[in-house]
C-alpha atoms as a PDB file:
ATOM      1  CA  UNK A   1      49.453 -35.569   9.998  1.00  0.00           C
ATOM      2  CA  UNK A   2      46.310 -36.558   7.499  1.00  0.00           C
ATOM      3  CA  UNK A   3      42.948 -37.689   9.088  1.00  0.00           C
ATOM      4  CA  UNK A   4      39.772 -38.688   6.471  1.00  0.00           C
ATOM      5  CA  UNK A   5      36.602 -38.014   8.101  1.00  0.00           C
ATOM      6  CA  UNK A   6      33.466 -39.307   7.036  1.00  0.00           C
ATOM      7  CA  UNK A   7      30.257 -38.112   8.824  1.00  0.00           C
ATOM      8  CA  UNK A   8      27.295 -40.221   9.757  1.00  0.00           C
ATOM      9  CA  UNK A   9      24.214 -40.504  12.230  1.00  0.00           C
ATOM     10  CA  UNK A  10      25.174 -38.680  15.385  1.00  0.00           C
ATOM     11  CA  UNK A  11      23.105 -35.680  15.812  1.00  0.00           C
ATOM     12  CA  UNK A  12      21.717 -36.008  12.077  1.00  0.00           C
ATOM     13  CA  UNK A  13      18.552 -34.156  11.371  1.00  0.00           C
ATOM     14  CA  UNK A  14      16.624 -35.502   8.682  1.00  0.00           C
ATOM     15  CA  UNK A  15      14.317 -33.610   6.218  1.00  0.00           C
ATOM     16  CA  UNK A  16      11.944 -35.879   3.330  1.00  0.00           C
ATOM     17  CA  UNK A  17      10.589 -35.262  -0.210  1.00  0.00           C
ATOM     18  CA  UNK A  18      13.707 -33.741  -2.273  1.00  0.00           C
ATOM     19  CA  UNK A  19      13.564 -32.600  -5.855  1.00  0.00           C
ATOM     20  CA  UNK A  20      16.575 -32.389  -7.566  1.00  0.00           C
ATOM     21  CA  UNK A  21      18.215 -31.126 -10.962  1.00  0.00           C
ATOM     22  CA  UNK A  22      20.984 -33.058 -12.719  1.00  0.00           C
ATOM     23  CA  UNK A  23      22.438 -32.569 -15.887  1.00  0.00           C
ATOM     24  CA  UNK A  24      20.232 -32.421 -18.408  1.00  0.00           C
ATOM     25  CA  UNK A  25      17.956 -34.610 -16.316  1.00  0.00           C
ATOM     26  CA  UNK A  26      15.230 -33.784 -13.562  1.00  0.00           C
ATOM     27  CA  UNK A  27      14.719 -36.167 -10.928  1.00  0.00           C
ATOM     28  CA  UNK A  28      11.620 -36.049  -8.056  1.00  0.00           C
ATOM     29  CA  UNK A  29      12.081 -38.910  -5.039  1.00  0.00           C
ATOM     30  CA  UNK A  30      10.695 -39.037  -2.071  1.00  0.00           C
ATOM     31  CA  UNK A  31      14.308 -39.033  -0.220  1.00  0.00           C
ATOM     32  CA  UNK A  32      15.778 -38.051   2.840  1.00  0.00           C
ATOM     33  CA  UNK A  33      18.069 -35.335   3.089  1.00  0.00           C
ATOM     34  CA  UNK A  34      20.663 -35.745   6.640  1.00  0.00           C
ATOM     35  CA  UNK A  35      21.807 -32.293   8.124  1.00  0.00           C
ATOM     36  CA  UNK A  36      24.951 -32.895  10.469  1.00  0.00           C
ATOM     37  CA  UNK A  37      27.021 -29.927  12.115  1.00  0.00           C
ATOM     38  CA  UNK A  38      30.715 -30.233  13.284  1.00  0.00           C
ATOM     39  CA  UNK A  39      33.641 -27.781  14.873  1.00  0.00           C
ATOM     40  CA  UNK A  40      37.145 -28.593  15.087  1.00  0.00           C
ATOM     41  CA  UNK A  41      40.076 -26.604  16.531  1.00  0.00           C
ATOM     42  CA  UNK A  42      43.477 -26.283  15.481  1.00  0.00           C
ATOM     43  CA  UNK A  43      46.040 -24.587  17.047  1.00  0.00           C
ATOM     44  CA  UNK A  44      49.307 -25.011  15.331  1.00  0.00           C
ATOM     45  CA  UNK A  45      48.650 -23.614  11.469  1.00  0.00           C
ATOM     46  CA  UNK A  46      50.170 -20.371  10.481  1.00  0.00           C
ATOM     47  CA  UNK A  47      48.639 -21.157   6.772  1.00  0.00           C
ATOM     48  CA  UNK A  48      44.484 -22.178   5.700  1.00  0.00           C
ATOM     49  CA  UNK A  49      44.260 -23.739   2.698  1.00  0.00           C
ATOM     50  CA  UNK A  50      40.572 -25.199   2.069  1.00  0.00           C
ATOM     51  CA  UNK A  51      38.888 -26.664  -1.128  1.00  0.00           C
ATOM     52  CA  UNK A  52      35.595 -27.138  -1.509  1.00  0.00           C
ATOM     53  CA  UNK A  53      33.931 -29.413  -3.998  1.00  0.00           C
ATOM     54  CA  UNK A  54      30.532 -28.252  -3.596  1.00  0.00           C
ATOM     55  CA  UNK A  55      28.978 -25.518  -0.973  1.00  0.00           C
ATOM     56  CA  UNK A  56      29.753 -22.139   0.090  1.00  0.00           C
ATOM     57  CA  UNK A  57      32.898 -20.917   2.203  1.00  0.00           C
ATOM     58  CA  UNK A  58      33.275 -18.288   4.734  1.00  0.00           C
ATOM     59  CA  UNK A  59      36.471 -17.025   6.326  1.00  0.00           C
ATOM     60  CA  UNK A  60      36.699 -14.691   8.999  1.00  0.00           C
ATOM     61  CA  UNK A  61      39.636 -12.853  10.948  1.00  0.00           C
ATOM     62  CA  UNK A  62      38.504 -13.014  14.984  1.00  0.00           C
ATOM     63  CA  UNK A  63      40.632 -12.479  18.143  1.00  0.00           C
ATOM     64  CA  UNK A  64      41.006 -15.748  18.465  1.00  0.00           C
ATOM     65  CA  UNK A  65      44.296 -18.366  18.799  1.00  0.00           C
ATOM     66  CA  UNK A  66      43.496 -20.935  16.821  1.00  0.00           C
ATOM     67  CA  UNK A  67      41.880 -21.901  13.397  1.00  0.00           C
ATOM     68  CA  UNK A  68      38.349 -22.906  14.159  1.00  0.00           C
ATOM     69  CA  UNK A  69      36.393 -25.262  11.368  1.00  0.00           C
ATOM     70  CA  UNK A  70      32.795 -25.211  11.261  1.00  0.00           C
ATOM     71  CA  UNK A  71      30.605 -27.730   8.983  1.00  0.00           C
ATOM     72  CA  UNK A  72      27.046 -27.797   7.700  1.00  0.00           C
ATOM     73  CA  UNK A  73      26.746 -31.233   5.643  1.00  0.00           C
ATOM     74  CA  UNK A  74      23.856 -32.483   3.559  1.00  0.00           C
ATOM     75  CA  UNK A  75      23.215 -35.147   1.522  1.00  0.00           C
ATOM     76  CA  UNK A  76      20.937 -37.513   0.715  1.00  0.00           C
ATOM     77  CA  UNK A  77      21.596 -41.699   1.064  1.00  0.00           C
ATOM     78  CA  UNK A  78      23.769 -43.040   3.769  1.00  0.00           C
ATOM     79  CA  UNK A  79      26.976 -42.252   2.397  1.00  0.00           C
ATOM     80  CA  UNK A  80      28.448 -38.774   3.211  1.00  0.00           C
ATOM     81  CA  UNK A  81      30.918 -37.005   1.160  1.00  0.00           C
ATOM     82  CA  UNK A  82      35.004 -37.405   2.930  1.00  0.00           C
ATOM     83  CA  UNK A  83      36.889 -34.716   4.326  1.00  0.00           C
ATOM     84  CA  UNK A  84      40.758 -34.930   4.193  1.00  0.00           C
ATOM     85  CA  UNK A  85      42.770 -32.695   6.587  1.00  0.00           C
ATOM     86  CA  UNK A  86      46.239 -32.274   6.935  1.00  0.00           C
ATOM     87  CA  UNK A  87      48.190 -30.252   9.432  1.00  0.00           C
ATOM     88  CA  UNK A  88      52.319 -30.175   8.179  1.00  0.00           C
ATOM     89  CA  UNK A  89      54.880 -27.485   8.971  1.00  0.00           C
ATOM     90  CA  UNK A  90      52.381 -25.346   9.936  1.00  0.00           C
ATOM     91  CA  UNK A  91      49.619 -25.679   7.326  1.00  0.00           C
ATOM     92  CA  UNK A  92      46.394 -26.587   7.686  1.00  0.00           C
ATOM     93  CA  UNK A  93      44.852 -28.337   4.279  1.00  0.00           C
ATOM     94  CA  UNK A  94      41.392 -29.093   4.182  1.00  0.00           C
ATOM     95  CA  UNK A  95      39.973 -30.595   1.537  1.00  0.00           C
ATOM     96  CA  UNK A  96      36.309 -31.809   1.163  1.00  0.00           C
ATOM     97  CA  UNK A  97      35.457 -34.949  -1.420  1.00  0.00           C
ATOM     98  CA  UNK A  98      32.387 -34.751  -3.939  1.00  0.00           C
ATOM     99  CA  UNK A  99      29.886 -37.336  -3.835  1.00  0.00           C
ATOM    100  CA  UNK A 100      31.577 -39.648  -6.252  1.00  0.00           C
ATOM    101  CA  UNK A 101      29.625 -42.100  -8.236  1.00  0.00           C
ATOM    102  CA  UNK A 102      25.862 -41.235  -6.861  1.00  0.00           C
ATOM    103  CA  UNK A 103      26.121 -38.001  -8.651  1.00  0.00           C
ATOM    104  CA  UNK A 104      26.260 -39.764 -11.782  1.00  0.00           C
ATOM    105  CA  UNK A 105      23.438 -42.168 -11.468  1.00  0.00           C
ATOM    106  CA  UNK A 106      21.029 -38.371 -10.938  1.00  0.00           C
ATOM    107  CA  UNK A 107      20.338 -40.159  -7.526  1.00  0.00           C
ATOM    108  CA  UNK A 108      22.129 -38.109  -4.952  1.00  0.00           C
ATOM    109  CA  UNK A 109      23.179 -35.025  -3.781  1.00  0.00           C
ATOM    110  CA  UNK A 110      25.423 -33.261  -0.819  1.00  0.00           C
ATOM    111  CA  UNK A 111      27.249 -30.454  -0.172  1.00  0.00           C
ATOM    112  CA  UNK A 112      29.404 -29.027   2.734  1.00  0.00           C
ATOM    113  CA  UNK A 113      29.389 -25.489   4.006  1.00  0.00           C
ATOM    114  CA  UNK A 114      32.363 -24.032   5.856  1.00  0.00           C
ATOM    115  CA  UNK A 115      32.252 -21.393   8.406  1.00  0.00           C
ATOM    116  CA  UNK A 116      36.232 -20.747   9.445  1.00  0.00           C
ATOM    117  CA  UNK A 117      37.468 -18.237  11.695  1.00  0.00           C
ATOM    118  CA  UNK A 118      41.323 -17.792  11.845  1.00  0.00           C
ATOM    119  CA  UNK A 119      43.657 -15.407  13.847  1.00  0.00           C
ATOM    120  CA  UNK A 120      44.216 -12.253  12.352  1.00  0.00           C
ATOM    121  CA  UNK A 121      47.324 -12.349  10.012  1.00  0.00           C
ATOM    122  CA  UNK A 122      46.509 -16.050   8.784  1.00  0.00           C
ATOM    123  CA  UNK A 123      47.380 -16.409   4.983  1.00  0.00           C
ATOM    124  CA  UNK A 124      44.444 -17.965   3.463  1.00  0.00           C
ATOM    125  CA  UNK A 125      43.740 -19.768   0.363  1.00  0.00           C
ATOM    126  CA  UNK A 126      40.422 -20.969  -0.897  1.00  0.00           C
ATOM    127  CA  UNK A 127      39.388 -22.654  -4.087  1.00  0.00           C
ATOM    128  CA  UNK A 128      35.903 -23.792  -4.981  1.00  0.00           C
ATOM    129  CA  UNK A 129      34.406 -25.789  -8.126  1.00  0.00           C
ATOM    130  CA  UNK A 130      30.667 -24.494  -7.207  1.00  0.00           C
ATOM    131  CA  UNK A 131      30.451 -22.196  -4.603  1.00  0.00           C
ATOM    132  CA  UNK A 132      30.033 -18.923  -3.049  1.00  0.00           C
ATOM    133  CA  UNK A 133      33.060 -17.685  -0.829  1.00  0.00           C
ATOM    134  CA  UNK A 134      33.074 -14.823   1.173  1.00  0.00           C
ATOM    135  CA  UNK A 135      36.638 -13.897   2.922  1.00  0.00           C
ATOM    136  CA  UNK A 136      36.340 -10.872   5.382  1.00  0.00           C
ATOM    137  CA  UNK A 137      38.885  -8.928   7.735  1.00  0.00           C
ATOM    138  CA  UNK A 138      41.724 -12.186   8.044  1.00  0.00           C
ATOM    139  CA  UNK A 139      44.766  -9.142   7.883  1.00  0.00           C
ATOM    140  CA  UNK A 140      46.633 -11.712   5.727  1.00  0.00           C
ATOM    141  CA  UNK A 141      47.296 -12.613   2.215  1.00  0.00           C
ATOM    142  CA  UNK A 142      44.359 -13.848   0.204  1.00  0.00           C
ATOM    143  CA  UNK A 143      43.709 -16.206  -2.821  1.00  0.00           C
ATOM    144  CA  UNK A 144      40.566 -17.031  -3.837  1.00  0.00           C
ATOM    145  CA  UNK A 145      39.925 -19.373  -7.173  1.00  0.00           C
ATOM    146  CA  UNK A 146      36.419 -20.522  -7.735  1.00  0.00           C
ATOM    147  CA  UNK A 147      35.054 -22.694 -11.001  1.00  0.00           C
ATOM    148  CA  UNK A 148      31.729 -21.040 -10.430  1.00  0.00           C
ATOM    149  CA  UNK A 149      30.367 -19.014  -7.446  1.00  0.00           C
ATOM    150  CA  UNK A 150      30.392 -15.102  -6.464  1.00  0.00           C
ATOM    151  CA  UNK A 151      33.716 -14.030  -4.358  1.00  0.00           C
ATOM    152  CA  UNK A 152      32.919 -11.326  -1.798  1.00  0.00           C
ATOM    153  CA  UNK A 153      35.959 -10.080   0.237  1.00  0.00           C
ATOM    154  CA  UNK A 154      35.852  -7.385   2.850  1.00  0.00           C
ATOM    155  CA  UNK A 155      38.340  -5.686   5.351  1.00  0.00           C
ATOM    156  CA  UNK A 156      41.702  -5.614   6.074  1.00  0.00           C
ATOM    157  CA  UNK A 157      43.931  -8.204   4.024  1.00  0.00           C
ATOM    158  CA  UNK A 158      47.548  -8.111   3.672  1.00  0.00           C
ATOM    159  CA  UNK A 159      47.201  -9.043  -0.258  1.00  0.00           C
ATOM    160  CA  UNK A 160      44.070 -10.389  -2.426  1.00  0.00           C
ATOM    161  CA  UNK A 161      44.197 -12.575  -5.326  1.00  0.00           C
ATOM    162  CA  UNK A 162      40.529 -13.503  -6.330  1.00  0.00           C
ATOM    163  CA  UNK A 163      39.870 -15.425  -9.626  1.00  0.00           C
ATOM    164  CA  UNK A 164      36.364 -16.706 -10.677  1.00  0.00           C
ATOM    165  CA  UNK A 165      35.410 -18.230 -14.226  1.00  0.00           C
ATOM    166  CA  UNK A 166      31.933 -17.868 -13.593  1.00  0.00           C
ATOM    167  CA  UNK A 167      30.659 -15.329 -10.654  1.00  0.00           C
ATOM    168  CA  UNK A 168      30.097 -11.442  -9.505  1.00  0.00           C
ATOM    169  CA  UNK A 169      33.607 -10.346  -8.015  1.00  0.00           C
ATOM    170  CA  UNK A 170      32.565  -8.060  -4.600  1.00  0.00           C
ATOM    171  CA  UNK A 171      35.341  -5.820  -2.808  1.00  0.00           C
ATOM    172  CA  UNK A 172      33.875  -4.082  -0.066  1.00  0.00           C
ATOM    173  CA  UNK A 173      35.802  -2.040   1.883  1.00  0.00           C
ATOM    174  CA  UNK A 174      39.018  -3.717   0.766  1.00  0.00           C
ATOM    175  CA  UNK A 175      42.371  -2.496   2.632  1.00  0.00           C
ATOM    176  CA  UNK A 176      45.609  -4.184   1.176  1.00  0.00           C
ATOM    177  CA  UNK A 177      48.859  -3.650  -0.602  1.00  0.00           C
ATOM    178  CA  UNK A 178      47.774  -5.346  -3.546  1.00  0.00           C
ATOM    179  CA  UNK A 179      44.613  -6.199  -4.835  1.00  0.00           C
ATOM    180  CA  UNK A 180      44.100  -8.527  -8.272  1.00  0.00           C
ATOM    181  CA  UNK A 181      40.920  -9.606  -9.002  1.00  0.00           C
ATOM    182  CA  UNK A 182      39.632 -11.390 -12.646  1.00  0.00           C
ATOM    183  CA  UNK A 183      36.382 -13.040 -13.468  1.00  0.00           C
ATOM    184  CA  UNK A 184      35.670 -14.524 -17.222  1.00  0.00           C
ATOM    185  CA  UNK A 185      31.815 -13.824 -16.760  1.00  0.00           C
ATOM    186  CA  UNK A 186      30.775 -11.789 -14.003  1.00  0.00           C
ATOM    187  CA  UNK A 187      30.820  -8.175 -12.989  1.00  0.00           C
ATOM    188  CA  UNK A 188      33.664  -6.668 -10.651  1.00  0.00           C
ATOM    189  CA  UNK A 189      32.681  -4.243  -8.246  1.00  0.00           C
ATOM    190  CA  UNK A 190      35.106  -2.670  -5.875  1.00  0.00           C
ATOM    191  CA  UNK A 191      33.446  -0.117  -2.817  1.00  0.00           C
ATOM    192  CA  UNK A 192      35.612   2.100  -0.684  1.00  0.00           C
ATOM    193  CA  UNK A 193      39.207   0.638   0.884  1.00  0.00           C
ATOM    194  CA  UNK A 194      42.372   1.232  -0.223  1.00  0.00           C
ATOM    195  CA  UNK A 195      45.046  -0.505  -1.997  1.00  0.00           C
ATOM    196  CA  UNK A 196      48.520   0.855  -3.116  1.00  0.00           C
ATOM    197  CA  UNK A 197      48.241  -1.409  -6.397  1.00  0.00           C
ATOM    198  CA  UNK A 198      44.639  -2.695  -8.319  1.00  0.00           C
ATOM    199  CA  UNK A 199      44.189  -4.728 -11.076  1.00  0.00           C
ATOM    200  CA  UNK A 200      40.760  -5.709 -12.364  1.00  0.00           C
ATOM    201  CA  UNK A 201      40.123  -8.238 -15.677  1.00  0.00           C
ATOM    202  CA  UNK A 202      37.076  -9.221 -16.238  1.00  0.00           C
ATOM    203  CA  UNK A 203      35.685 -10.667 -20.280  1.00  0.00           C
ATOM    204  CA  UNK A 204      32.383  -9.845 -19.972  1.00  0.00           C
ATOM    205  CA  UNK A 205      30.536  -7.489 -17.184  1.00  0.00           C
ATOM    206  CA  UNK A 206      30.270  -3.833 -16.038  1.00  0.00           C
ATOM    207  CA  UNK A 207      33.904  -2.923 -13.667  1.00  0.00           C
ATOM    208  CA  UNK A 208      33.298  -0.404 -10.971  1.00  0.00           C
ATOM    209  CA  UNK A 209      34.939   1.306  -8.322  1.00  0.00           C
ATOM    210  CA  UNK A 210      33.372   3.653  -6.486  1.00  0.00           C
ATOM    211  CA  UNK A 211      35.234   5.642  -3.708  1.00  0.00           C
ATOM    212  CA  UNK A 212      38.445   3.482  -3.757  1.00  0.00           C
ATOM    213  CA  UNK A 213      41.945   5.044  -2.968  1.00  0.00           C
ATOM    214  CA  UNK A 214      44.440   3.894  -5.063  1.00  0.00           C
ATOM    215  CA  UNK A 215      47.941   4.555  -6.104  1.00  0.00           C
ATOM    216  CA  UNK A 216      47.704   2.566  -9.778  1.00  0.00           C
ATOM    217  CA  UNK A 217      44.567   1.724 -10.861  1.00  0.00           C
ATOM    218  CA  UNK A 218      44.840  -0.966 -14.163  1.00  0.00           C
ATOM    219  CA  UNK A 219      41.484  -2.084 -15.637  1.00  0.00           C
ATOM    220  CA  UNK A 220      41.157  -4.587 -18.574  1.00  0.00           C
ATOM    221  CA  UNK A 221      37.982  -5.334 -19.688  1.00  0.00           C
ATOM    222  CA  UNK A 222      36.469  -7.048 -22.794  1.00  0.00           C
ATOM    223  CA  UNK A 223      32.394  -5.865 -23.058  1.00  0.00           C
ATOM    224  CA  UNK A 224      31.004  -3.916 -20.188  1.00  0.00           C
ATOM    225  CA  UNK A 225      31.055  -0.673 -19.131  1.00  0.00           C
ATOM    226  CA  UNK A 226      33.873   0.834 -16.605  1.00  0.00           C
ATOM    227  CA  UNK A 227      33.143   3.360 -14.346  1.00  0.00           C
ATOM    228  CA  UNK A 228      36.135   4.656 -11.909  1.00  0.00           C
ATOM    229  CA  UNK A 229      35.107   7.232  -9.213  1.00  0.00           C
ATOM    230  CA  UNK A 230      38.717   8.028  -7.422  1.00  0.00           C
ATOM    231  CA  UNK A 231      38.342   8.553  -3.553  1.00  0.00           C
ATOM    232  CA  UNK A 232      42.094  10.396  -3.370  1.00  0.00           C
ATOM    233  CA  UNK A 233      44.707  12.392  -6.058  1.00  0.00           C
ATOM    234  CA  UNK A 234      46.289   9.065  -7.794  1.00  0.00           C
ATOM    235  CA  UNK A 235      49.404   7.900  -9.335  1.00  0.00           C
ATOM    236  CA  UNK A 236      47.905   6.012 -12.877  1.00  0.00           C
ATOM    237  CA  UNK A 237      44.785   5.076 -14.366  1.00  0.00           C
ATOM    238  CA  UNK A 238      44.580   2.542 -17.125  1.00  0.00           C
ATOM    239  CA  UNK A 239      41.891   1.139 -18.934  1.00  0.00           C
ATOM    240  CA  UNK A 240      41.443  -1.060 -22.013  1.00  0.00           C
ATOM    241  CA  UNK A 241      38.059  -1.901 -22.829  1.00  0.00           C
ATOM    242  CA  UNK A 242      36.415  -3.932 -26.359  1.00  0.00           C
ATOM    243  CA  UNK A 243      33.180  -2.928 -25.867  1.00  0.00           C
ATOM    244  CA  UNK A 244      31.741  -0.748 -23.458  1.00  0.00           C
ATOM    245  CA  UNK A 245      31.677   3.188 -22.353  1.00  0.00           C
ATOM    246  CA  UNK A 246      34.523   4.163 -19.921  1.00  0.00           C
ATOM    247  CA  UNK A 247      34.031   6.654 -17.525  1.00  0.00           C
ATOM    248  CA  UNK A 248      36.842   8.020 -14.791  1.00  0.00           C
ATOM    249  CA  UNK A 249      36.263  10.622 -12.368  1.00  0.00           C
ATOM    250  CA  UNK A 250      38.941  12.331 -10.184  1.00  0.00           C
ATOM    251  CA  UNK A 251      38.572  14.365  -6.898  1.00  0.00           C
ATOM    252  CA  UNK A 252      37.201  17.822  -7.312  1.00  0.00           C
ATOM    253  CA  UNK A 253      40.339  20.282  -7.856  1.00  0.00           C
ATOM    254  CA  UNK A 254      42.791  17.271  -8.312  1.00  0.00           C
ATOM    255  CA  UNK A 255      45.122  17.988 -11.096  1.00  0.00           C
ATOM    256  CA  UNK A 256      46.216  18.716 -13.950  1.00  0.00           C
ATOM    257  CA  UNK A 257      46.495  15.405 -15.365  1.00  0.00           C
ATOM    258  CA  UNK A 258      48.691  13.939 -18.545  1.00  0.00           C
ATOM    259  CA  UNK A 259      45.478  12.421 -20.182  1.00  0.00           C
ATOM    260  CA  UNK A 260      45.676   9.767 -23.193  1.00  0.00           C
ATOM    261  CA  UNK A 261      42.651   8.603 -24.994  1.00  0.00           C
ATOM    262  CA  UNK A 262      41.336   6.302 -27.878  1.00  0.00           C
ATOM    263  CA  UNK A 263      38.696   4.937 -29.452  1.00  0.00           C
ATOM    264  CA  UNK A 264      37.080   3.414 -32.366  1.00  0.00           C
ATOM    265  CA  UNK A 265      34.037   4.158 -32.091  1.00  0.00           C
ATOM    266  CA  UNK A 266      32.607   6.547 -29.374  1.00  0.00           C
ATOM    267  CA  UNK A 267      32.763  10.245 -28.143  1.00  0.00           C
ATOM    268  CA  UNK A 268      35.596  11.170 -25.966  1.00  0.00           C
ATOM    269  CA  UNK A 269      34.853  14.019 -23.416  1.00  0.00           C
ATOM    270  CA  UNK A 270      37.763  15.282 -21.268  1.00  0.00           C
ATOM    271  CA  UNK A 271      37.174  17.890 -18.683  1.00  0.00           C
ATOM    272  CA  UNK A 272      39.785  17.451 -15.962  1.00  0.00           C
ATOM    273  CA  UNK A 273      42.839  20.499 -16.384  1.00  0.00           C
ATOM    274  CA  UNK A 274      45.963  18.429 -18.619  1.00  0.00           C
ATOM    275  CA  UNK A 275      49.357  18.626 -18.678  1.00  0.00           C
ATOM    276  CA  UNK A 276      51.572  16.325 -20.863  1.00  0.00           C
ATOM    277  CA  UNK A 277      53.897  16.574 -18.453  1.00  0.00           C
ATOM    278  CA  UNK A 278      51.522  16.304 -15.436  1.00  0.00           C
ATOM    279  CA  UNK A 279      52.832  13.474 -13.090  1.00  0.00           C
ATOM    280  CA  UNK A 280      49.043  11.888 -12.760  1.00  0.00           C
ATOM    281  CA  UNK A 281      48.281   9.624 -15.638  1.00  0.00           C
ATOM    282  CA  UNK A 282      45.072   8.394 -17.293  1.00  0.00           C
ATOM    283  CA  UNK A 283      45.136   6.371 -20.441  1.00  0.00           C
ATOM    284  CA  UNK A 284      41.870   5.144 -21.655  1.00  0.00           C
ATOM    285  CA  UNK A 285      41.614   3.015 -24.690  1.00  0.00           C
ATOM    286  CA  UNK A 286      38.618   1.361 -25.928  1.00  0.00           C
ATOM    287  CA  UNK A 287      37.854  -0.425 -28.847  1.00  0.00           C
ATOM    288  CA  UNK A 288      33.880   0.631 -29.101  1.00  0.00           C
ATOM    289  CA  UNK A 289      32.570   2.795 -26.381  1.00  0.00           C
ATOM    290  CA  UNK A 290      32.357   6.605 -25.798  1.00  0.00           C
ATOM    291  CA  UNK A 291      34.952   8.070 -22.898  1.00  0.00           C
ATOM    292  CA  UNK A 292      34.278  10.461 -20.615  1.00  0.00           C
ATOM    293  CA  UNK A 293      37.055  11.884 -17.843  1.00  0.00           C
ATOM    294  CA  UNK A 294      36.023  14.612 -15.828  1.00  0.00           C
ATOM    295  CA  UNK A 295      35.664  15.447 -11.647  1.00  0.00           C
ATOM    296  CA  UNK A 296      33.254  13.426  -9.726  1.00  0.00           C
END
């Protein structure tokens, strides 16, 4: 089943005098901006997949039965932006519509905000072309694919794919089985949780994890600094950096490890116990940076 919404005038608030930026044009009006709030149910979806042209996203796990969609809309002139939903064999796509021509005339502007809270173990997939989305404690799998916007996930999640061109990658307290995450511009930074498998890309910003436990740890980075703090004894670290100092640190009296390193440039400084036959691994590799491996 497909509805197209379109919101107007009930419960509206309206706000006057906007200034707005457009590309490579500024343009002052004395305009009216319309506020409108909505919440749907929907109790048959299994699945949540949402895109949002334009606002920011949240997604929450909550004892609750069904798939609850909140909006925040504004925009200025009379004609909101559509909304398509579809519920079929058991997913729920949501999909909200730019504002079309009146963007282009550097006359209009609008955006939607999404508050969603789904039953714990929903699979959930959100995508973004300007946005911030924030995905917290859903207990299912996770993708996340924004154009430009930061990506902040938290909690339990059964497996997280997060990809953002543009944006600040946040993992905070991440639990899951897998965890990718890659950003083209944008820091990573990954706090606590635990994750059998992590992989973090990123082409230009600073990768940390701080207090993570991890089986495999893979880090690819192309100018930043890396800096791994290990929570528990791991299977593998590896790190490729261009440009940037790499730093890993393993529990205090962990060990011996079957350490690898290389670099072009840099100092290396080892100071964990080795053992080329150690079962741990760490392999660092970096291109122009200075490498240090020792205990936290």
């Amino acid at each position: 089943m497909q509805q197209r919404t379109r919101w107007v005038g009930a419960g509206a608030a309206t706000v006057a005098a906007l200034a707005l930026t457009g590309c490579d044009m500024d343009v002052d009006f004395e305009g009216n901006v319309t506020e409108e709030t909505r919440t749907d149910s929907y109790a048959r979806a299994e699945v949540l997949e949402l895109t949002n042209q334009d606002g920011a996203t949240t997604v929450v796990g909550g004892d609750v039965s069904e798939i609850k969609v909140e909006r925040f809309l504004r925009y200025t002139g009379d004609t909101p932006p559509e909304e398509t939903v579809t519920e079929q064999d058991g997913t729920l796509a949501i999909t909200a519509g730019d504002c079309g021509s009146r963007i282009a005339l550097g006359i209009a502007w609008c955006d939607i905000d999404y508050v969603v809270t789904v039953p714990e173990g929903t699979a959930v997939s959100v995508g973004s072309a300007d946005g911030a989305i924030t995905v917290d404690d859903t207990g299912g799998e996770v993708t996340v694919v924004t154009t430009d916007g930061e990506v902040v996930v938290t909690g339990t999640v059964e497996k997280l794919d997060a990809t953002t061109r543009d944006g600040v990658l946040t993992l905070d307290q991440v639990e899951a089985d897998t965890v990718t995450a890659e950003t083209v511009d944008g820091r990573i930074e990954a706090t606590g949780g635990a994750a059998e498998t992590v992989a973090l890309a990123n082409r230009d910003g600073r990768v940390r994890v701080d207090g993570t436990e991890f089986g495999e740890l893979d880090v690819d980075s192309g100018d930043g600094t890396v800096e791994i703090t290990a929570a528990t004894a791991f299977d593998r670290v590896d790190v490729k950096a261009r440009d940037g100092g790499v730093t890993v640190l393993t529990p205090p009296g962990a060990g011996p490890y079957a350490v690898t390193t290389s670099t072009g440039d840099g100092a290396v400084d080892v100071s964990v116990p080795q053992d080329t036959d150690a079962g741990p691994v760490i392999r660092v590799t970096t291109v122009d940076g200075a490498i240090t491996v020792g205990e936290a």
